[in-house]
C-alpha atoms as a PDB file:
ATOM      1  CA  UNK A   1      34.759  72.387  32.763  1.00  0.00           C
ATOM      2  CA  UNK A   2      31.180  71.599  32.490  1.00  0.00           C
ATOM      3  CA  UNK A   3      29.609  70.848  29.046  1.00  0.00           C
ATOM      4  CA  UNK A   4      25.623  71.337  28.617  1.00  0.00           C
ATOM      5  CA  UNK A   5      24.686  68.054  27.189  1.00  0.00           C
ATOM      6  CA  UNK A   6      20.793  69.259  26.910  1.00  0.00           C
ATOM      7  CA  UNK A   7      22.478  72.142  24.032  1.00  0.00           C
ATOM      8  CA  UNK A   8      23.658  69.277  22.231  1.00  0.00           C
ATOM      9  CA  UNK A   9      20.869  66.896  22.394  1.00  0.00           C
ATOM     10  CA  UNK A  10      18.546  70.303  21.076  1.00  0.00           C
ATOM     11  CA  UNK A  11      20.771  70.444  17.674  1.00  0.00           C
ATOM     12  CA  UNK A  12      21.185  66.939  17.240  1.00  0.00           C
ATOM     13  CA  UNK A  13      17.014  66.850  17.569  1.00  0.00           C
ATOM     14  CA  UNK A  14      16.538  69.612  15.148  1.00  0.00           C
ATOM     15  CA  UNK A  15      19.375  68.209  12.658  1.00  0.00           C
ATOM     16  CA  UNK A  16      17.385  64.784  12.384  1.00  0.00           C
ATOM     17  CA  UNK A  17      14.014  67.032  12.288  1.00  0.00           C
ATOM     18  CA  UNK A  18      15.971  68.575   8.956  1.00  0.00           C
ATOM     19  CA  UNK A  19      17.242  65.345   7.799  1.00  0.00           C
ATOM     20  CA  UNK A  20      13.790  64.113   7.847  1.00  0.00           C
ATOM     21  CA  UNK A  21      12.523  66.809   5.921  1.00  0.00           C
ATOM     22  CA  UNK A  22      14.933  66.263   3.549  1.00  0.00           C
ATOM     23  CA  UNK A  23      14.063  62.983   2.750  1.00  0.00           C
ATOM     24  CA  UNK A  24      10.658  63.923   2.443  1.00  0.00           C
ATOM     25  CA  UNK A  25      11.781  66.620   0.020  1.00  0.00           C
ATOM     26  CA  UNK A  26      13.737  64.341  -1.950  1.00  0.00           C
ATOM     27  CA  UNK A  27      11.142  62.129  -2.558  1.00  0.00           C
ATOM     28  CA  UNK A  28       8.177  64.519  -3.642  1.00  0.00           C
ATOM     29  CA  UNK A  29      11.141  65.818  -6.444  1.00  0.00           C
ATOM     30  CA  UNK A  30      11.328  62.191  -7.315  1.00  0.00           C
ATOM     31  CA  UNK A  31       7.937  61.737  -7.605  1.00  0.00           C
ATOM     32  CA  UNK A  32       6.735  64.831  -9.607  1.00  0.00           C
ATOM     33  CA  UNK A  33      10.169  63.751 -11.815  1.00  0.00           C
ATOM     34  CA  UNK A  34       9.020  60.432 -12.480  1.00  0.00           C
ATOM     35  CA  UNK A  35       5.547  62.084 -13.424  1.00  0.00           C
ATOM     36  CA  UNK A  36       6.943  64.485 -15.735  1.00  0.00           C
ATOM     37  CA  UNK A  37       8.933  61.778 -17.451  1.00  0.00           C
ATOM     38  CA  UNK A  38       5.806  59.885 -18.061  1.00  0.00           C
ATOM     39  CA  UNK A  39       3.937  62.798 -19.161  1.00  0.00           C
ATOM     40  CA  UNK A  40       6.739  63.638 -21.373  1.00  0.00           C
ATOM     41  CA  UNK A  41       6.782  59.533 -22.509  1.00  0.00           C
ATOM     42  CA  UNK A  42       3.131  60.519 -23.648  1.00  0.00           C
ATOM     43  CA  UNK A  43       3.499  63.555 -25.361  1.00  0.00           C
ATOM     44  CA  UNK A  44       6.096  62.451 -27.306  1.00  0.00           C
ATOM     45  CA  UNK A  45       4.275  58.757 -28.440  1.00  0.00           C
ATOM     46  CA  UNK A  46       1.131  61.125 -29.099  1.00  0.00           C
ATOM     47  CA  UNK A  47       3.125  63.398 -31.446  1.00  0.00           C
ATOM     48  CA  UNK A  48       4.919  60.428 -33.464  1.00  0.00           C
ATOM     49  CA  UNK A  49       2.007  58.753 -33.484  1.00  0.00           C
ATOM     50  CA  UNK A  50       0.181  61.808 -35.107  1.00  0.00           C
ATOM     51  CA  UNK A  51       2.943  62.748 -37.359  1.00  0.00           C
ATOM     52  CA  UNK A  52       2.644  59.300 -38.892  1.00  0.00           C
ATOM     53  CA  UNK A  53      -1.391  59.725 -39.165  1.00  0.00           C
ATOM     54  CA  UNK A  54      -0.414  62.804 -40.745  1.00  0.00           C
ATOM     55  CA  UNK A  55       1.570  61.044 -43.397  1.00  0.00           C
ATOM     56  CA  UNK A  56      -0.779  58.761 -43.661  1.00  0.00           C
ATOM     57  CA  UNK A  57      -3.066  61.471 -44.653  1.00  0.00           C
ATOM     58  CA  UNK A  58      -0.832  63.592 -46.881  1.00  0.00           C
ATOM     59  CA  UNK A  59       0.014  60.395 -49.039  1.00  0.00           C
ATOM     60  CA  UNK A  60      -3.399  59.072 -49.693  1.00  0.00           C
ATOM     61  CA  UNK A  61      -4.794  62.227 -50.791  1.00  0.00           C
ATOM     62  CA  UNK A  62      -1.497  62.974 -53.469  1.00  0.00           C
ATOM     63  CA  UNK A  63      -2.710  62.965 -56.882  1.00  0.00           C
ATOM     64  CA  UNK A  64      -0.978  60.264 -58.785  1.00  0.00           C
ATOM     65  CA  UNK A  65       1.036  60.653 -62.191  1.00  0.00           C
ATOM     66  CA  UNK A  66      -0.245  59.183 -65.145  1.00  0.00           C
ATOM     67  CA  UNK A  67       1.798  57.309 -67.896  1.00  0.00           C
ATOM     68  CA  UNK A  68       4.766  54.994 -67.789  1.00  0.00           C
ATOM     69  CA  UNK A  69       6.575  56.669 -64.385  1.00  0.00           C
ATOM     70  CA  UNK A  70       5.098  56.244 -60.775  1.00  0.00           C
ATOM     71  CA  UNK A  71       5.201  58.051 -58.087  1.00  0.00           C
ATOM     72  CA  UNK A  72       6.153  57.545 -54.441  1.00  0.00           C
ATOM     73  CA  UNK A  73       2.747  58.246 -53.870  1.00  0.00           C
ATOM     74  CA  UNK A  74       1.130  55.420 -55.823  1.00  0.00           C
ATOM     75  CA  UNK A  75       3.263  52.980 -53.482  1.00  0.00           C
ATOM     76  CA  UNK A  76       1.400  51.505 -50.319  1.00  0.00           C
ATOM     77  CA  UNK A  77       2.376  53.663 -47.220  1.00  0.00           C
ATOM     78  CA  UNK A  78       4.868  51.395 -45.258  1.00  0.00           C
ATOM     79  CA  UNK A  79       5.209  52.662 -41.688  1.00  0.00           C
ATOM     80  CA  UNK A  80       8.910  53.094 -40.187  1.00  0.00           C
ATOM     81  CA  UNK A  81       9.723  50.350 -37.736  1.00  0.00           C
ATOM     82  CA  UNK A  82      10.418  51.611 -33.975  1.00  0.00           C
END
């Protein structure tokens, strides 16, 4: 019984072509991955960061109470610690 080798050496050529490709594959996803994490990273410091600004704003601009009792607003703004 004769076996074609030259079959076998065609699929094992076009299953490392496809292993190849894979890899490549694998590590574009990884990239664009470790992008959107970073972009994400961003967005999210952006949006604390202008919450707190926000804050910032709201509280300075509260009228303050007159008389014996004070208000949280006549306190100096202290910012959370991260």
């Amino acid at each position: 019984m004769k076996v074609d080798v030259d079959i076998f050496r065609k699929l094992g050529d076009k299953s490392r072509k496809l292993v190849d490709k894979l890899k490549k594959l694998v590590d574009k996803s990884r990239k664009l991955v470790n992008k959107q994490s970073k972009v994400l990273d961003k967005s999210q410091n952006c949006s604390s960061s202008d919450a707190s600004s926000m804050r910032k704003r709201s509280d300075s601009k509260a009228p303050s109470r007159s008389g014996n009792q004070t208000s949280r607003y006549d306190e100096p703004y202290i910012s959370e610690a991260k």
